[in-house]
Protein backbone atom coordinates (compact mmCIF):
# COMPACT_ATOMS: atom_id res chain seq x y z
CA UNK A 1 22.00 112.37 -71.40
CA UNK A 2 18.57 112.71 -69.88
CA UNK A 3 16.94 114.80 -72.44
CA UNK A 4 18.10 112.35 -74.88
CA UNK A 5 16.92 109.63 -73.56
CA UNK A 6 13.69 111.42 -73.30
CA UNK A 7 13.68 112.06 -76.79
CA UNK A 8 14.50 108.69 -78.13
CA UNK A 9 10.87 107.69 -76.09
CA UNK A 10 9.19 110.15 -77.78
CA UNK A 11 10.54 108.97 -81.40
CA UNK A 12 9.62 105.41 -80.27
CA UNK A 13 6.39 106.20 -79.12
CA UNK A 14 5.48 107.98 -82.59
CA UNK A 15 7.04 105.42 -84.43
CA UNK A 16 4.68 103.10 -82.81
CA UNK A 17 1.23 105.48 -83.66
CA UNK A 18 2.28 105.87 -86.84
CA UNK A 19 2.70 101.77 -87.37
CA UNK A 20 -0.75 101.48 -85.41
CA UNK A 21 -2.48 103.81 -87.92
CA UNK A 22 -1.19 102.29 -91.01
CA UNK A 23 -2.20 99.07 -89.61
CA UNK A 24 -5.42 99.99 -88.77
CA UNK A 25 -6.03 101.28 -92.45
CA UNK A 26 -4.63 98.16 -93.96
CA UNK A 27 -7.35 95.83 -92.17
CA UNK A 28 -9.57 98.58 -92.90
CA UNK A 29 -9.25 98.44 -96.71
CA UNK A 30 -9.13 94.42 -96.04
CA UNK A 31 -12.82 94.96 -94.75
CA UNK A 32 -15.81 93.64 -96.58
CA UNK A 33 -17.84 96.75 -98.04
CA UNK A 34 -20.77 97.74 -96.73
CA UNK A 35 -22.35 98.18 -99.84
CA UNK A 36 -23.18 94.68 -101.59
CA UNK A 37 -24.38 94.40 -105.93
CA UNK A 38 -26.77 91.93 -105.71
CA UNK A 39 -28.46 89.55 -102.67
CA UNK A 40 -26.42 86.29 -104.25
CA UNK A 41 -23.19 87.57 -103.46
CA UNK A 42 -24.71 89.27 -100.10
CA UNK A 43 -25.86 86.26 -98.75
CA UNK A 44 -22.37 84.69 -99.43
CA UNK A 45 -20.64 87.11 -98.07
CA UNK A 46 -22.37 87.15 -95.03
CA UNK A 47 -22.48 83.28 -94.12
CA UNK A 48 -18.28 83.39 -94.53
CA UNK A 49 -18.11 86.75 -92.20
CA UNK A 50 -21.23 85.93 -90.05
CA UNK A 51 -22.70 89.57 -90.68
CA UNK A 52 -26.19 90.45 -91.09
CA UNK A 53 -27.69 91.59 -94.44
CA UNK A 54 -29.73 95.39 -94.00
CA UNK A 55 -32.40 95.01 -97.49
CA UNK A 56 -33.53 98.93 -98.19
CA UNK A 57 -36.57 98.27 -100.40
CA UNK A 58 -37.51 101.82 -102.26
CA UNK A 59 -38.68 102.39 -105.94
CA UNK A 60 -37.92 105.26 -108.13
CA UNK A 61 -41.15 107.72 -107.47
CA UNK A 62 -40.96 107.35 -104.03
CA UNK A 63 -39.92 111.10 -102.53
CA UNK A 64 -38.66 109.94 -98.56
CA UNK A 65 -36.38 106.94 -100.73
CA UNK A 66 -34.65 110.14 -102.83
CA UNK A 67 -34.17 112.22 -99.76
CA UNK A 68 -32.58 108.97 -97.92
CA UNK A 69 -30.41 108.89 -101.00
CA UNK A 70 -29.33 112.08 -100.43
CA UNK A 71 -29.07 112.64 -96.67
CA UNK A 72 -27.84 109.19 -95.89
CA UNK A 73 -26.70 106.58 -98.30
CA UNK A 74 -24.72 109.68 -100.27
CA UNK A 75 -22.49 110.05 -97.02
CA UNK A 76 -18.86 109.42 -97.13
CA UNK A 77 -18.77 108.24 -93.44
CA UNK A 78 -21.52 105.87 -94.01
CA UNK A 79 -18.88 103.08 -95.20
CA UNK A 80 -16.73 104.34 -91.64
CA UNK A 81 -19.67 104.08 -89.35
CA UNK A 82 -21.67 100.85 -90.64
CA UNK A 83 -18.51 99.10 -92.80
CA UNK A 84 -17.72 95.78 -91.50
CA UNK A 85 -20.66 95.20 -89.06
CA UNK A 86 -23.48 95.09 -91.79
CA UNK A 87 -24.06 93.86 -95.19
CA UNK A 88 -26.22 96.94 -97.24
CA UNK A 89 -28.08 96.37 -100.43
CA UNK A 90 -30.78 98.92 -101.99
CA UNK A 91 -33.72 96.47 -103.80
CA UNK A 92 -35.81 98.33 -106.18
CA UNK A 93 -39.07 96.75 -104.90
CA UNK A 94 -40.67 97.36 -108.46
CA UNK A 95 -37.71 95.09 -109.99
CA UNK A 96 -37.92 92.55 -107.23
CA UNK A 97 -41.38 91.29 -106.79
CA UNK A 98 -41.32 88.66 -105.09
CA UNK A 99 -38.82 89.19 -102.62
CA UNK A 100 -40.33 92.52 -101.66
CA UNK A 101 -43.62 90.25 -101.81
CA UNK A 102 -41.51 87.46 -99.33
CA UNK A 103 -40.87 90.63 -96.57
CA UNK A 104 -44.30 92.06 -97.02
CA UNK A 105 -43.10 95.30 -97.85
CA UNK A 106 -46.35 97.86 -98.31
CA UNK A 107 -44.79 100.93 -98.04
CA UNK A 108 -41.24 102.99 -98.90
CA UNK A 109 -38.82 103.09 -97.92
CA UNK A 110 -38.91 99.83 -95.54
CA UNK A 111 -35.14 98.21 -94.11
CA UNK A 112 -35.34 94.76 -93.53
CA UNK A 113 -32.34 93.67 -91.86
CA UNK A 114 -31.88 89.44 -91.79
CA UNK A 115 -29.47 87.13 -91.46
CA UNK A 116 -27.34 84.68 -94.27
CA UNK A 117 -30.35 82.09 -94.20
CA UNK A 118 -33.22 85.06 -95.26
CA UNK A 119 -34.27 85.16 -91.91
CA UNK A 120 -35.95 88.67 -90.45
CA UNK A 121 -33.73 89.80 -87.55
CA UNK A 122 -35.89 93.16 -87.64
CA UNK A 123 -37.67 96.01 -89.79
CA UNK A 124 -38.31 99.20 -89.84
CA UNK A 125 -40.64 101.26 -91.76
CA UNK A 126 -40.57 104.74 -93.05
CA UNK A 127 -37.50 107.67 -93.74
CA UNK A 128 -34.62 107.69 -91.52
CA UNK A 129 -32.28 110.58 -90.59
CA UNK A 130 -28.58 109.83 -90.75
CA UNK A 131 -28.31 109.25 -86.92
CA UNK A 132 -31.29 106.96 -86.77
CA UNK A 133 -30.42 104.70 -89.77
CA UNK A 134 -26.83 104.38 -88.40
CA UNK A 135 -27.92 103.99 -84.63
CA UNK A 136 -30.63 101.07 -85.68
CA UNK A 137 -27.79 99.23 -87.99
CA UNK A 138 -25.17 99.60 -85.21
CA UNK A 139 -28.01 98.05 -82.42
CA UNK A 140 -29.06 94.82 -85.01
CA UNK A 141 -25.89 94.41 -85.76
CA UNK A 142 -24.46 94.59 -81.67
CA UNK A 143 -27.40 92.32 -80.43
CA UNK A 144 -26.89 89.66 -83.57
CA UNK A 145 -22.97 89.34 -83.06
CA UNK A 146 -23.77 88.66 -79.06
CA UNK A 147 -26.71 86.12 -79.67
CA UNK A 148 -24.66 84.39 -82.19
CA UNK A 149 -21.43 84.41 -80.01
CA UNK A 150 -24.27 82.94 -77.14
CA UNK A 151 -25.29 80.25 -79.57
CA UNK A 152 -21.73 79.28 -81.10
CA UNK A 153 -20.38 78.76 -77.53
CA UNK A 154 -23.36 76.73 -76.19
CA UNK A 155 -22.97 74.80 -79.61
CA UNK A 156 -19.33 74.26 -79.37
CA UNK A 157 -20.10 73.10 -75.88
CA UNK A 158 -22.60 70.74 -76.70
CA UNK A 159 -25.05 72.78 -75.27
CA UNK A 160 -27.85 72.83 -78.98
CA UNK A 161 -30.41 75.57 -77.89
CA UNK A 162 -33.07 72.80 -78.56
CA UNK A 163 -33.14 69.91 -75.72
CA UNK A 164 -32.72 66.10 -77.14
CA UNK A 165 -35.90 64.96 -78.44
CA UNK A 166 -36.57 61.07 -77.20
CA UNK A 167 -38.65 59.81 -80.00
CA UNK A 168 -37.48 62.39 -82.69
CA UNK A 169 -41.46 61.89 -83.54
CA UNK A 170 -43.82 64.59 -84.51
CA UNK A 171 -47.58 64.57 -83.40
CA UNK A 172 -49.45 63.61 -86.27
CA UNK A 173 -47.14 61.00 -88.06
CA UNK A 174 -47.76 57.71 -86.17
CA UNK A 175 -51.06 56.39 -84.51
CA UNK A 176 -54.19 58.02 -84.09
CA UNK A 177 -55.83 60.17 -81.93
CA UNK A 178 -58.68 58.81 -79.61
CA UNK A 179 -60.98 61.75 -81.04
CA UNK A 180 -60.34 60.72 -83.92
CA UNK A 181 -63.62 59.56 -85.73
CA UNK A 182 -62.99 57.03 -88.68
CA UNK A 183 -65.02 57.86 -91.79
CA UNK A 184 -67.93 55.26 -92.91
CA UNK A 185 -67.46 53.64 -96.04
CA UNK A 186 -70.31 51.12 -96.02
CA UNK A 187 -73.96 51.91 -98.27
CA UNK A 188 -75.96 49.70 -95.40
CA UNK A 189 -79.04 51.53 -94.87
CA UNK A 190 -78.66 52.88 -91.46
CA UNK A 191 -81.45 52.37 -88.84
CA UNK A 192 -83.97 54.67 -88.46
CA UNK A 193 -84.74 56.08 -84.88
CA UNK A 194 -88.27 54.94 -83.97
CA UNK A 195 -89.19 58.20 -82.53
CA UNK A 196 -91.09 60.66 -85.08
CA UNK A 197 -89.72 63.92 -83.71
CA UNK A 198 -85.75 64.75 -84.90
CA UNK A 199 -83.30 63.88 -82.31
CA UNK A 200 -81.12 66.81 -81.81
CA UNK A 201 -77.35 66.08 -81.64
CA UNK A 202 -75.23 67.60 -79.25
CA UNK A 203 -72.17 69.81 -80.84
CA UNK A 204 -69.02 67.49 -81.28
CA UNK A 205 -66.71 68.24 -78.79
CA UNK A 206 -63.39 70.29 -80.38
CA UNK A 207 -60.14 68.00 -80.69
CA UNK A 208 -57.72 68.65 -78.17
CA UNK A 209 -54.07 67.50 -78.35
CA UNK A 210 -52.81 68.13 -74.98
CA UNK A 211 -53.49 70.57 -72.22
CA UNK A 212 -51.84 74.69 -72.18
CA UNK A 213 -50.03 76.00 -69.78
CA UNK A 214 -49.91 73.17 -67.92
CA UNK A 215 -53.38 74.17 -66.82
CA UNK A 216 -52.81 77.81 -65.27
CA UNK A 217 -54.92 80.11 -66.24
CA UNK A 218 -53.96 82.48 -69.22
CA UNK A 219 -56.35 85.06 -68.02
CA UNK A 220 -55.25 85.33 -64.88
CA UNK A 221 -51.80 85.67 -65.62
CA UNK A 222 -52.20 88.42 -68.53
CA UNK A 223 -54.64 90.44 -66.27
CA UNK A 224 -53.28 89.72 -62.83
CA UNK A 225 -49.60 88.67 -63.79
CA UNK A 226 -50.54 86.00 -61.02
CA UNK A 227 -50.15 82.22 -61.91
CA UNK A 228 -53.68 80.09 -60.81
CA UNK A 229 -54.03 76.66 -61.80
CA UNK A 230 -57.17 76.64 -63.33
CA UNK A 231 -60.50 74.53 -63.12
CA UNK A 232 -61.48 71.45 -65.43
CA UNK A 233 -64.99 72.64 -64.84
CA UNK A 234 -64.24 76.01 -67.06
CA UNK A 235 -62.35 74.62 -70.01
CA UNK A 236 -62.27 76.17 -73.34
CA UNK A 237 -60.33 74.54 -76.46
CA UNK A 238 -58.50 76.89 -78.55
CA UNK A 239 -56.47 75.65 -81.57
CA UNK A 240 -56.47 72.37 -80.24
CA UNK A 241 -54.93 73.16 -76.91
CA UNK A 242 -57.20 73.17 -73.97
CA UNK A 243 -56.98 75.50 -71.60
CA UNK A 244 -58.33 75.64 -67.74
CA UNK A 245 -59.52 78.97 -66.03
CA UNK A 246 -59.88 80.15 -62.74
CA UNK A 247 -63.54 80.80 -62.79
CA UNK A 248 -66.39 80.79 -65.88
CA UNK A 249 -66.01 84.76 -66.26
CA UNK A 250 -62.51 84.00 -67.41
CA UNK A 251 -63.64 81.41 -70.15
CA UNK A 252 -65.86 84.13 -71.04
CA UNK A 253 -63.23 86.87 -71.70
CA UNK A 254 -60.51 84.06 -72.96
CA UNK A 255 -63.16 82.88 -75.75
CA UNK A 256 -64.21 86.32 -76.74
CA UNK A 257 -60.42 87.10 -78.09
CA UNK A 258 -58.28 84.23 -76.90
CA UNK A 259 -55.57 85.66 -79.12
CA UNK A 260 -55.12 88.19 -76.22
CA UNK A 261 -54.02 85.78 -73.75
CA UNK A 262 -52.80 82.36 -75.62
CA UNK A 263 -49.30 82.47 -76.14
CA UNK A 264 -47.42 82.93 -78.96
CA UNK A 265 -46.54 80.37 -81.37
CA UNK A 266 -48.86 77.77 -79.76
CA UNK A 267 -46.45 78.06 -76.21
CA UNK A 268 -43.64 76.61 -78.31
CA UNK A 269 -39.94 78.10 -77.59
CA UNK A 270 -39.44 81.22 -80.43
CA UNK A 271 -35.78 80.64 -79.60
CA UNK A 272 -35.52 76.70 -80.62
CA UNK A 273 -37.68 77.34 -83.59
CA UNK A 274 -35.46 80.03 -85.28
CA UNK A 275 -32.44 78.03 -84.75
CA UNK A 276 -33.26 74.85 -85.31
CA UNK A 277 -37.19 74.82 -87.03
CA UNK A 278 -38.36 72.58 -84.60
CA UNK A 279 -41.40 72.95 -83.02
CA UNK A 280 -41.00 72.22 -79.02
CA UNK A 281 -43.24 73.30 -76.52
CA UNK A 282 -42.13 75.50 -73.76
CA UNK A 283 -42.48 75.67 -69.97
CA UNK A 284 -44.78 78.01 -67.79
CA UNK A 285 -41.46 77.56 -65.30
CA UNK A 286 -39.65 80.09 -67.92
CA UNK A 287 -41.97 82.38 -69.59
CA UNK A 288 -41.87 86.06 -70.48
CA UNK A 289 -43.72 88.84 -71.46
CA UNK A 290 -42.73 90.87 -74.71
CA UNK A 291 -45.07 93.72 -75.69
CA UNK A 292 -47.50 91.75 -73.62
CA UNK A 293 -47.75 89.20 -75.78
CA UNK A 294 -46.82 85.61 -73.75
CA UNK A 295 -43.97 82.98 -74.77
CA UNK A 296 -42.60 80.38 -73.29
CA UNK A 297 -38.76 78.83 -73.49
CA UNK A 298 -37.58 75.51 -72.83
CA UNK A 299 -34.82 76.83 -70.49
CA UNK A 300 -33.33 79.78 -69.02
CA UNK A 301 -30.61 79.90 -70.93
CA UNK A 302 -33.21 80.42 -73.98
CA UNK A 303 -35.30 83.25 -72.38
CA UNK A 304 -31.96 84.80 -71.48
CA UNK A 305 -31.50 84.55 -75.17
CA UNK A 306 -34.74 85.70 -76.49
CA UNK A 307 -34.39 88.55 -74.05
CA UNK A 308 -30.89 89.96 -75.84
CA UNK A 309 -32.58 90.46 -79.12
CA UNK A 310 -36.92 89.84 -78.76
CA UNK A 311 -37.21 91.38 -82.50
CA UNK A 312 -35.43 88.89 -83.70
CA UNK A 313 -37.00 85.81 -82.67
CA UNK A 314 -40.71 87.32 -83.04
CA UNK A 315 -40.38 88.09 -86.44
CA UNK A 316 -40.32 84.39 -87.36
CA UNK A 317 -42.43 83.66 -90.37
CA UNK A 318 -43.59 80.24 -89.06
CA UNK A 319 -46.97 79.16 -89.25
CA UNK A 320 -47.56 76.40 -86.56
CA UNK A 321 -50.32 74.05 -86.02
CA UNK A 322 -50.92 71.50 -83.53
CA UNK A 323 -49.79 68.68 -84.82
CA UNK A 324 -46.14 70.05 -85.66
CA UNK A 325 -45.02 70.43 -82.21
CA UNK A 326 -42.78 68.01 -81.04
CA UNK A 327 -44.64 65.10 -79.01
CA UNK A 328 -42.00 63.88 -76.83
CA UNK A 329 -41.64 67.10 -75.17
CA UNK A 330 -45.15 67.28 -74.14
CA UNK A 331 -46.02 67.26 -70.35
């Protein structure tokens, strides 16, 4: 009686493997392919399953695209390993211009992974081994499912990545500026100065729009990773912002490459911009450094975010000025 009881377990317990297999296959085949036709249907494709799209830009005389062919997008267990997480579609970059021109793609092969709205969650450059292509698909495709989960929930709670904006103005559309010099119209013969000599004219002062970093000093805090309010004495406008520094060797170094220690994206938060294109500055309470290059979020919760996937949001094709960022935000 005992060893048939036993037995009937066993039988059960098979039964069940078996029904867990054959279920597994079913959703399996029920899977979107990894391999898309053409970027139309991609993009559809992945806005209804919320996958990312992997572009592989190659031509036809390119050698390293022909032994990729061969060593990795030939393999049967490429659909097994990458099926269902990413979207995969080869672009001749001779037949597709402009979109290879959109990516600036200069060499093959180059992947170009982004997500349903053309956006570049990453790229990578050069031939790739089985392991490595499969390794840097599974990691874009890990680190976009857990930012967008991140971003769905705050959503769902009301919690939009970008604060409430008061005015919902933008710098640039209403009033003036006080540096703003109105142009003359009128032909009146101007008065001449009585003196005989030229009058030199001192340099016009650059526009600023509002102060950086809430007046720390950028070089101290790229060289010293200290935080120093800085001087009005040394002040030095860069792209409209102006910035205060510690002392006037500072100004010197800032001015001879201020790229080096402005932050990115004129100190606005990469993290609002990519998912909602506005333009908002953020706060020297929560910065970061990413390949020691500065940026500044709007909240914790958004350099947590930034911080779970950096490539994606510096990849952002936005070009920013001054006068886009959002002026109700501004401290």
């Amino acid at each position: 009686m005992f060893l048939h009881a036993c037995q009937l377990r066993i039988i059960a317990t098979m039964a069940m493997i078996c029904l867990l297999v054959e279920s597994g296959q079913s959703v399996r085949a029920e899977s979107v392919p990894l391999k898309q036709k053409d970027l139309t249907s991609a993009m559809k494709t992945a806005r209804e399953q919320n996958l990312p799209i992997l572009l592989h830009f190659y031509t036809d005389w390119c050698g390293p695209c022909r032994r990729m062919d061969q060593t990795v997008f030939s393999a049967p267990q490429l659909e097994t390993d990458l099926g269902g997480r990413i979207l995969l579609l080869k672009v001749n970059a001779e037949h597709a211009v402009d979109l290879a021109q959109k990516y600036g793609i200069e060499s093959y092969p180059t992947d170009v992974f982004i997500d349903a709205n053309g956006r570049v969650l990453a790229k990578f450059q050069g031939m790739a081994s089985y392991p490595e292509f499969v390794r840097a698909g599974t990691d874009v495709a890990t680190r976009y499912q857990q930012s967008q989960s991140i971003v769905q929930q705050r959503r769902a709670e009301g919690k939009d990545p970008s604060p409430v904006s008061m005015w919902k103005i933008r710098l640039g559309e209403e009033g003036s500026f006080e540096s703003d010099v109105p142009i003359r119209t009128s032909t009146q013969q101007q008065p001449v100065p009585e003196a005989s000599q030229p009058q030199s004219q001192p340099a016009p002062k650059p526009e600023s729009i509002f102060l950086a970093m809430d007046g720390y000093c950028p070089v101290s805090l790229k060289n010293g990773r200290r935080w120093v309010k800085g001087d009005e004495r040394w002040e030095s406008v860069y792209k409209q912002q102006t910035y205060y520094f510690a002392t006037s060797t500072m100004r010197e170094q800032f001015e001879k490459n201020p790229h080096e220690y402005a932050p990115r994206l004129l100190g606005c938060d990469p993290v609002i911009i990519w998912e909602t294109d506005r333009a908002i500055p953020g706060s020297t309470e929560f910065a970061a450094y990413y390949d020691d290059q500065l940026f500044l979020f709007s909240s914790d919760a958004n350099r947590k975010l930034f911080e779970l996937d950096p490539e994606r949001y510096v990849q952002t094709q936005h070009v920013l000025i001054p006068r886009d960022i959002e002026a109700s935000l501004i401290r």
